[in-house]
C-alpha atoms as a PDB file:
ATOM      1  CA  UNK A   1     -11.704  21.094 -26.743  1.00  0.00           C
ATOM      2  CA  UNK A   2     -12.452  22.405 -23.605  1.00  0.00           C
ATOM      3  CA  UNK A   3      -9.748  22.160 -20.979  1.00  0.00           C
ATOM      4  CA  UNK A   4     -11.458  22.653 -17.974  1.00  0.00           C
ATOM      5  CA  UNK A   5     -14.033  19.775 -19.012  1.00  0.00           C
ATOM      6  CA  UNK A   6     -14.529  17.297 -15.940  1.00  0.00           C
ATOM      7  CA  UNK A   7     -13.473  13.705 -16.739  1.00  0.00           C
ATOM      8  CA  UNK A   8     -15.853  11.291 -17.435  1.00  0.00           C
ATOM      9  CA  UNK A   9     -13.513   8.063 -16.307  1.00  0.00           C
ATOM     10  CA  UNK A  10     -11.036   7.603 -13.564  1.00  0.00           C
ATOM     11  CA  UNK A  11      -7.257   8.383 -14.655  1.00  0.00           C
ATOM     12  CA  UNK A  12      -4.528   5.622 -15.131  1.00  0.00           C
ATOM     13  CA  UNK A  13      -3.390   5.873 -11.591  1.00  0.00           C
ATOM     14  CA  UNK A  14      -6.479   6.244  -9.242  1.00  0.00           C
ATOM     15  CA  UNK A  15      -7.533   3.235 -10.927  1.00  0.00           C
ATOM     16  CA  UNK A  16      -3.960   1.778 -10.605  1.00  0.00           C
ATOM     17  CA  UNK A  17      -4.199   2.693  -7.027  1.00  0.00           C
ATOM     18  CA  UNK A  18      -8.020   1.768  -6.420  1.00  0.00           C
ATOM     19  CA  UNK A  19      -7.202  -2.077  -7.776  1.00  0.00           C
ATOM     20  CA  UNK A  20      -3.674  -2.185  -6.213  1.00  0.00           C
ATOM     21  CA  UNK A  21      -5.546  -1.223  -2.939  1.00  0.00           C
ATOM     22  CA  UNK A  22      -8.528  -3.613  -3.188  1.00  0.00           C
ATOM     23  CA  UNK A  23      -6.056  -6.971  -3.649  1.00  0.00           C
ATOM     24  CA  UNK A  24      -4.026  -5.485  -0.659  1.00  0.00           C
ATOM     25  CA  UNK A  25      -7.243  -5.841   1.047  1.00  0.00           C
ATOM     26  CA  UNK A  26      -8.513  -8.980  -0.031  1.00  0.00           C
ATOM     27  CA  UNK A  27      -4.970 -10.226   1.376  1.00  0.00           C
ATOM     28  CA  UNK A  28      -5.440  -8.657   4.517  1.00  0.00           C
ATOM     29  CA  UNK A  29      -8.774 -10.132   5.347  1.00  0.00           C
ATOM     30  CA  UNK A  30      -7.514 -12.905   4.213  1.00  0.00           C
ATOM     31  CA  UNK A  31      -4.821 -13.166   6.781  1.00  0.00           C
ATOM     32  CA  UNK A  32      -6.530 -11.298   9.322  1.00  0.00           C
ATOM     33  CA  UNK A  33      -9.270 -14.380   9.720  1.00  0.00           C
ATOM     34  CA  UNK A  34      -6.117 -17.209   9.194  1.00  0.00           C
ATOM     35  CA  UNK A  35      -3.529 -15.864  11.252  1.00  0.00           C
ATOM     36  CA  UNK A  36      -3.775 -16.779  15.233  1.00  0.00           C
ATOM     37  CA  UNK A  37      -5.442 -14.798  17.882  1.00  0.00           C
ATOM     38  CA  UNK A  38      -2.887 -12.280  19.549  1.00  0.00           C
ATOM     39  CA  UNK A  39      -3.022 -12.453  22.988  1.00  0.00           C
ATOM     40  CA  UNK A  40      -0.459 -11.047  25.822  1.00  0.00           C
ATOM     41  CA  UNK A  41       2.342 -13.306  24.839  1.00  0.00           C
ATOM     42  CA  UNK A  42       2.054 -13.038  21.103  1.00  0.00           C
ATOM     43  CA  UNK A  43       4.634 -12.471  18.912  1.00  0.00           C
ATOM     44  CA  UNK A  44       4.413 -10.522  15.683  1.00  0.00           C
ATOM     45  CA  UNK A  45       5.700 -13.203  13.554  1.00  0.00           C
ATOM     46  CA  UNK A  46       4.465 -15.539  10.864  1.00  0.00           C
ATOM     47  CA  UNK A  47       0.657 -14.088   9.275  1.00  0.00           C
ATOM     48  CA  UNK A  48       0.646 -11.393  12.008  1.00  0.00           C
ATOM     49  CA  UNK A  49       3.981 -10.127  10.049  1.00  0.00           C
ATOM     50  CA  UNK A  50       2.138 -10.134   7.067  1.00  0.00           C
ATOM     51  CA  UNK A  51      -0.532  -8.468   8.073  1.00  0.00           C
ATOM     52  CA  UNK A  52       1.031  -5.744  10.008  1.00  0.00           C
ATOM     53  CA  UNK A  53       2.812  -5.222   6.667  1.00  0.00           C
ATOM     54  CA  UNK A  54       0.133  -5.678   3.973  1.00  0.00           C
ATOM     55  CA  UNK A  55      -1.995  -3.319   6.325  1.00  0.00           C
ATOM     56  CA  UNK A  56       0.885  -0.661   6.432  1.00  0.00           C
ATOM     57  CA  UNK A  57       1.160  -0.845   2.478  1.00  0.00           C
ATOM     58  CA  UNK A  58      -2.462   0.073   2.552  1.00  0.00           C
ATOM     59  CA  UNK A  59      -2.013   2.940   4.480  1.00  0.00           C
ATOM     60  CA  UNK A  60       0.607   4.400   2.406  1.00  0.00           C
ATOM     61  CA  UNK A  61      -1.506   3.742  -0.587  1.00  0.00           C
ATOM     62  CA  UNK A  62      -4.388   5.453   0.575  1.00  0.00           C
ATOM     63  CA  UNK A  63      -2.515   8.042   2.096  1.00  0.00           C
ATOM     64  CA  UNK A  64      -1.074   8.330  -1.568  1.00  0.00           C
ATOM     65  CA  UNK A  65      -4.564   7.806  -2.966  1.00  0.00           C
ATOM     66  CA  UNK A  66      -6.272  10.995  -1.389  1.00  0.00           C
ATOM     67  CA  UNK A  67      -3.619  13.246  -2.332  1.00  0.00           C
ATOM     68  CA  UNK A  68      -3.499  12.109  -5.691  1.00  0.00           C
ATOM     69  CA  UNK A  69      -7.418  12.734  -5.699  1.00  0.00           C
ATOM     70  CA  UNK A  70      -6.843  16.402  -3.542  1.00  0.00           C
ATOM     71  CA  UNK A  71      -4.622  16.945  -6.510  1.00  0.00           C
ATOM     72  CA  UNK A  72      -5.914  15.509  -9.959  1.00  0.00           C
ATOM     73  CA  UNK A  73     -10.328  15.331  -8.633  1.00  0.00           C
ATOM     74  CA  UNK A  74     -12.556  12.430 -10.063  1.00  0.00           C
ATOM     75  CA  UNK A  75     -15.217  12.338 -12.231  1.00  0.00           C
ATOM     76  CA  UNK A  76     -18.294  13.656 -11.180  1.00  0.00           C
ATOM     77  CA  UNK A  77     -21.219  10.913 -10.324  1.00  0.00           C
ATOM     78  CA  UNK A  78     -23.218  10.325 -13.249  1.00  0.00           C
ATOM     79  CA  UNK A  79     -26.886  10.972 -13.363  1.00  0.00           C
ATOM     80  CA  UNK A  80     -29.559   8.982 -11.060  1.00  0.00           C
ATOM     81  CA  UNK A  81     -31.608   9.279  -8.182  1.00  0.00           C
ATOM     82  CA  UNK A  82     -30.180  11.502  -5.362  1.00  0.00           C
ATOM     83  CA  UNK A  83     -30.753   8.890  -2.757  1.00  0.00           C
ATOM     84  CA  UNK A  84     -28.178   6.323  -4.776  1.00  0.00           C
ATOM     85  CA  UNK A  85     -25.659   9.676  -4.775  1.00  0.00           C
ATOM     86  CA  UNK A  86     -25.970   9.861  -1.282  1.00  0.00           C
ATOM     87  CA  UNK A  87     -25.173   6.796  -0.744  1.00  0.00           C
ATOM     88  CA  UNK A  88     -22.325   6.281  -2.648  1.00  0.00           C
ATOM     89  CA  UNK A  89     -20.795   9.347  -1.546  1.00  0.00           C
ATOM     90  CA  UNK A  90     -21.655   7.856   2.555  1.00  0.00           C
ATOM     91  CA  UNK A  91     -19.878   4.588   1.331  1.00  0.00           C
ATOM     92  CA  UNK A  92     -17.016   6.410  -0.635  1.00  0.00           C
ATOM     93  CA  UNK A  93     -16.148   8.220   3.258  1.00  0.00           C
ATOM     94  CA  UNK A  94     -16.831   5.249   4.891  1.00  0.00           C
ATOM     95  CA  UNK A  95     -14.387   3.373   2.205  1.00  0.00           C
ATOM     96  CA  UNK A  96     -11.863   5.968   2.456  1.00  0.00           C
ATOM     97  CA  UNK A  97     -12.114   6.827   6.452  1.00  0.00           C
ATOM     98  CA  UNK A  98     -11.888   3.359   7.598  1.00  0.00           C
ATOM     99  CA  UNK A  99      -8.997   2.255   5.699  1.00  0.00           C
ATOM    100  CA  UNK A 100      -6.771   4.884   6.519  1.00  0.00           C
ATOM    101  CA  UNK A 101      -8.077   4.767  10.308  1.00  0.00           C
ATOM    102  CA  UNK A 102      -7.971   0.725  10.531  1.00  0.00           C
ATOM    103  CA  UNK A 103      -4.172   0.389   9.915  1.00  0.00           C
ATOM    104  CA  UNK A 104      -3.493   3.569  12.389  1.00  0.00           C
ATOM    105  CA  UNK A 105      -5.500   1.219  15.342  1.00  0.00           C
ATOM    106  CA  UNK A 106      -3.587  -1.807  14.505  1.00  0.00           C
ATOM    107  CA  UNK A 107      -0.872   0.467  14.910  1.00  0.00           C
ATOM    108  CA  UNK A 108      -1.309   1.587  18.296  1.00  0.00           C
ATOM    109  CA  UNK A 109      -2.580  -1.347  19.244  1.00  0.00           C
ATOM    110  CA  UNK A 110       1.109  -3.403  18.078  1.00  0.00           C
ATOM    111  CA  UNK A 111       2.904  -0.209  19.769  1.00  0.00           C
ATOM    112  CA  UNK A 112       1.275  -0.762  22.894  1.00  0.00           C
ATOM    113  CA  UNK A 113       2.488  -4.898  23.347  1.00  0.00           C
ATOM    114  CA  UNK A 114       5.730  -3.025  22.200  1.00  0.00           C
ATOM    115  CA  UNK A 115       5.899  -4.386  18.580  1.00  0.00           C
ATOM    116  CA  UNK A 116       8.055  -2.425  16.075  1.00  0.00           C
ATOM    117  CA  UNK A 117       5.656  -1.385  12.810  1.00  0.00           C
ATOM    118  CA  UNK A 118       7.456  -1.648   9.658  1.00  0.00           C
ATOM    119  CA  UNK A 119       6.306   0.049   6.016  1.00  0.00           C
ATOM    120  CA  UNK A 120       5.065  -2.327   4.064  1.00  0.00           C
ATOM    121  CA  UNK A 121       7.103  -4.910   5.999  1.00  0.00           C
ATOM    122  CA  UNK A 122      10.348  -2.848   5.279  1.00  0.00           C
ATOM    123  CA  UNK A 123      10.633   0.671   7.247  1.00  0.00           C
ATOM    124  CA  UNK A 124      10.793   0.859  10.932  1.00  0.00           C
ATOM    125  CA  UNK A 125       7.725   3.591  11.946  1.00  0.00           C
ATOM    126  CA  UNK A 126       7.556   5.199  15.611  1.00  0.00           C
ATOM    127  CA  UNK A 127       5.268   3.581  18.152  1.00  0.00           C
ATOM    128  CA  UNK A 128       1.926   5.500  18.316  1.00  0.00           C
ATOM    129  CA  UNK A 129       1.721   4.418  22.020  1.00  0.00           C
ATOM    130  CA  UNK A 130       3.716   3.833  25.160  1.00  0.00           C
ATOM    131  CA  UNK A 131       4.531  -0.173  25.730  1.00  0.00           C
ATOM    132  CA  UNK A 132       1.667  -1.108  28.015  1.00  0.00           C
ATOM    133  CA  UNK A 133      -0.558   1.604  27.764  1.00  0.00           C
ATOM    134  CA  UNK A 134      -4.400   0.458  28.516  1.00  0.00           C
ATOM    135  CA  UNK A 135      -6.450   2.612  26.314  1.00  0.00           C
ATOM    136  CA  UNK A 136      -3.710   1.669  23.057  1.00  0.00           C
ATOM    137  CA  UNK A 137      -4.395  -1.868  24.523  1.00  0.00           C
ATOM    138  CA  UNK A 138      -8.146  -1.702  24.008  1.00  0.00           C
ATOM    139  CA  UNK A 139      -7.668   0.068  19.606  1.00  0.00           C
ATOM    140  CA  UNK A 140      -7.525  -3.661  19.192  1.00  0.00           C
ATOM    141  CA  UNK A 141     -10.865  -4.116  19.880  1.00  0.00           C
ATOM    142  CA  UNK A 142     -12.018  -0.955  18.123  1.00  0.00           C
ATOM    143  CA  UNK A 143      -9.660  -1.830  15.079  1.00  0.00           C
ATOM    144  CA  UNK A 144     -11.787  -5.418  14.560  1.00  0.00           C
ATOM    145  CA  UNK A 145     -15.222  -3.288  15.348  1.00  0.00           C
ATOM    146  CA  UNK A 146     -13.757  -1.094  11.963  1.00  0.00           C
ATOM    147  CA  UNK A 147     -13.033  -4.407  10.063  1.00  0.00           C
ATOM    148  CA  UNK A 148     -16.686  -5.315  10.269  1.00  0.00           C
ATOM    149  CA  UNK A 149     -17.816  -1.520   9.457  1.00  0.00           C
ATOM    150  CA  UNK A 150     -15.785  -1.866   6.092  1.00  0.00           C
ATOM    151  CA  UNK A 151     -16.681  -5.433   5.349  1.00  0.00           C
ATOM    152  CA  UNK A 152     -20.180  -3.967   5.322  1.00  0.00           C
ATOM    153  CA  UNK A 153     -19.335  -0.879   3.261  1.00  0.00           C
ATOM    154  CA  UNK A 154     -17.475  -2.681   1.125  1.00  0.00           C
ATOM    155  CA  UNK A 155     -20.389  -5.061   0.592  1.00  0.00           C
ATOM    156  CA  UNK A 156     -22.374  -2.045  -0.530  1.00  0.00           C
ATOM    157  CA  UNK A 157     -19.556  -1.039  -2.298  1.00  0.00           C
ATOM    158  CA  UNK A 158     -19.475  -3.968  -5.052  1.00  0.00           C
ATOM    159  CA  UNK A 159     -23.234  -4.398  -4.761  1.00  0.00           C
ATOM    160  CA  UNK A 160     -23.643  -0.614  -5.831  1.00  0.00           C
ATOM    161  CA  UNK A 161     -20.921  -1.265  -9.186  1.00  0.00           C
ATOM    162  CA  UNK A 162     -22.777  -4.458  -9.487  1.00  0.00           C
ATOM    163  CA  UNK A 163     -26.023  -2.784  -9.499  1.00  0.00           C
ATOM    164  CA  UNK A 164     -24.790  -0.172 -12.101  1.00  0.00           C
ATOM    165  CA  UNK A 165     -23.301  -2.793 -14.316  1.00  0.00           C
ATOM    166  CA  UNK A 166     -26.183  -5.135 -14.521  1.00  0.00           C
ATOM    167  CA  UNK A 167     -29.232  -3.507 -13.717  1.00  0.00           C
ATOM    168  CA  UNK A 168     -28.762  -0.022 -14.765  1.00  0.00           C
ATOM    169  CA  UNK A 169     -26.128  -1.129 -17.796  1.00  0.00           C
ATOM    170  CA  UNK A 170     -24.604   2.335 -17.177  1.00  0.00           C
ATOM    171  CA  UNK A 171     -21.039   3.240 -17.062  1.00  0.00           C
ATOM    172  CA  UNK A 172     -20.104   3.584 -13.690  1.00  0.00           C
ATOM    173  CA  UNK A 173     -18.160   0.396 -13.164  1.00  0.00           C
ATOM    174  CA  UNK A 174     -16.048   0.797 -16.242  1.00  0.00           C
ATOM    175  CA  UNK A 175     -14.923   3.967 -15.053  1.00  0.00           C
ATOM    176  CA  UNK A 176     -12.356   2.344 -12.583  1.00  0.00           C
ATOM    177  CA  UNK A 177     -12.295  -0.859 -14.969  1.00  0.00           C
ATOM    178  CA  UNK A 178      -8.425  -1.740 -14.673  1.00  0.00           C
ATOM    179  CA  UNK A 179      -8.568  -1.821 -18.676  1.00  0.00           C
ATOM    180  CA  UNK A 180     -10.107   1.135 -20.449  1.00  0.00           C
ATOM    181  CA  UNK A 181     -11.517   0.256 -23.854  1.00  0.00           C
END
């Protein structure tokens, strides 16, 4: 057999990490529409906790994500128009861009009303920003633009697996199926 033969599905742990990640986000979203708007006198307690920390925990993963990709590659893309590899490729940077970069604005953003980030709700990080500095201030507005960027990518996202596992009836989706058969 040869060794230097590129895989053909995604090993145990970037799918591990890839489904881990996606209910981290499905949480976040989740509590990012329920929990109350922060304004100047907001606290981070209750939902905003929670989502401080579930969006932390998806840093780290992703963080731990890439370099387990840098480290172990992915399979290539399989055959099909260049226009769809493209694309994925544009949403796969998008994907991965915008979810380490979201969490890093909410984090300047909560060091700049002087809020203490923890790891995944559990390890005090430094502040990003100076308490009450204006442009860290305004990375909450840019870190909700993101949120709408990757609701959009990740709408492409699942239509693009979708699209592979229904129209085309190729493998594509079953290469990060949690459960390899």
């Amino acid at each position: 057999m040869n060794q230097t033969a590129q895989p053909t599905v995604y090993n145990p742990v970037a799918r591990a990490l890839h489904w881990s990640i996606f209910l981290l986000i499905a949480a976040e979203f989740g509590l990012a529409w329920l929990m109350p708007d922060v304004r100047r006198d907001t606290q981070p307690v209750g939902l905003i906790a929670w989502h401080i920390g579930v969006g932390t925990s998806i840093l780290g993963l992703m963080v731990l994500r890439l370099l387990w990709r840098a480290g172990t590659g992915a399979p290539e893309l399989l055959p099909g128009p260049t226009w769809q590899q493209h694309l994925a490729k544009l949403v796969h940077l998008v994907l991965y861009a915008g979810f380490l970069l979201l969490p890093v604005l909410g984090w300047i953003n909560a060091s700049s009303r002087g809020w203490t980030v923890h790891l995944a709700g559990l390890v005090g990080l430094p502040a990003l920003a100076p308490t009450g500095a204006g442009w860290a201030h305004e990375m909450g507005d840019v870190h909700q633009l993101v949120a709408y960027v990757l609701l959009g990518a990740i709408g492409l996202h699942v239509a693009g697996a979708l699209f592979h596992a229904v129209i085309e009836r190729d493998d594509t989706l079953r290469r990060m199926w949690p459960r390899r058969s």
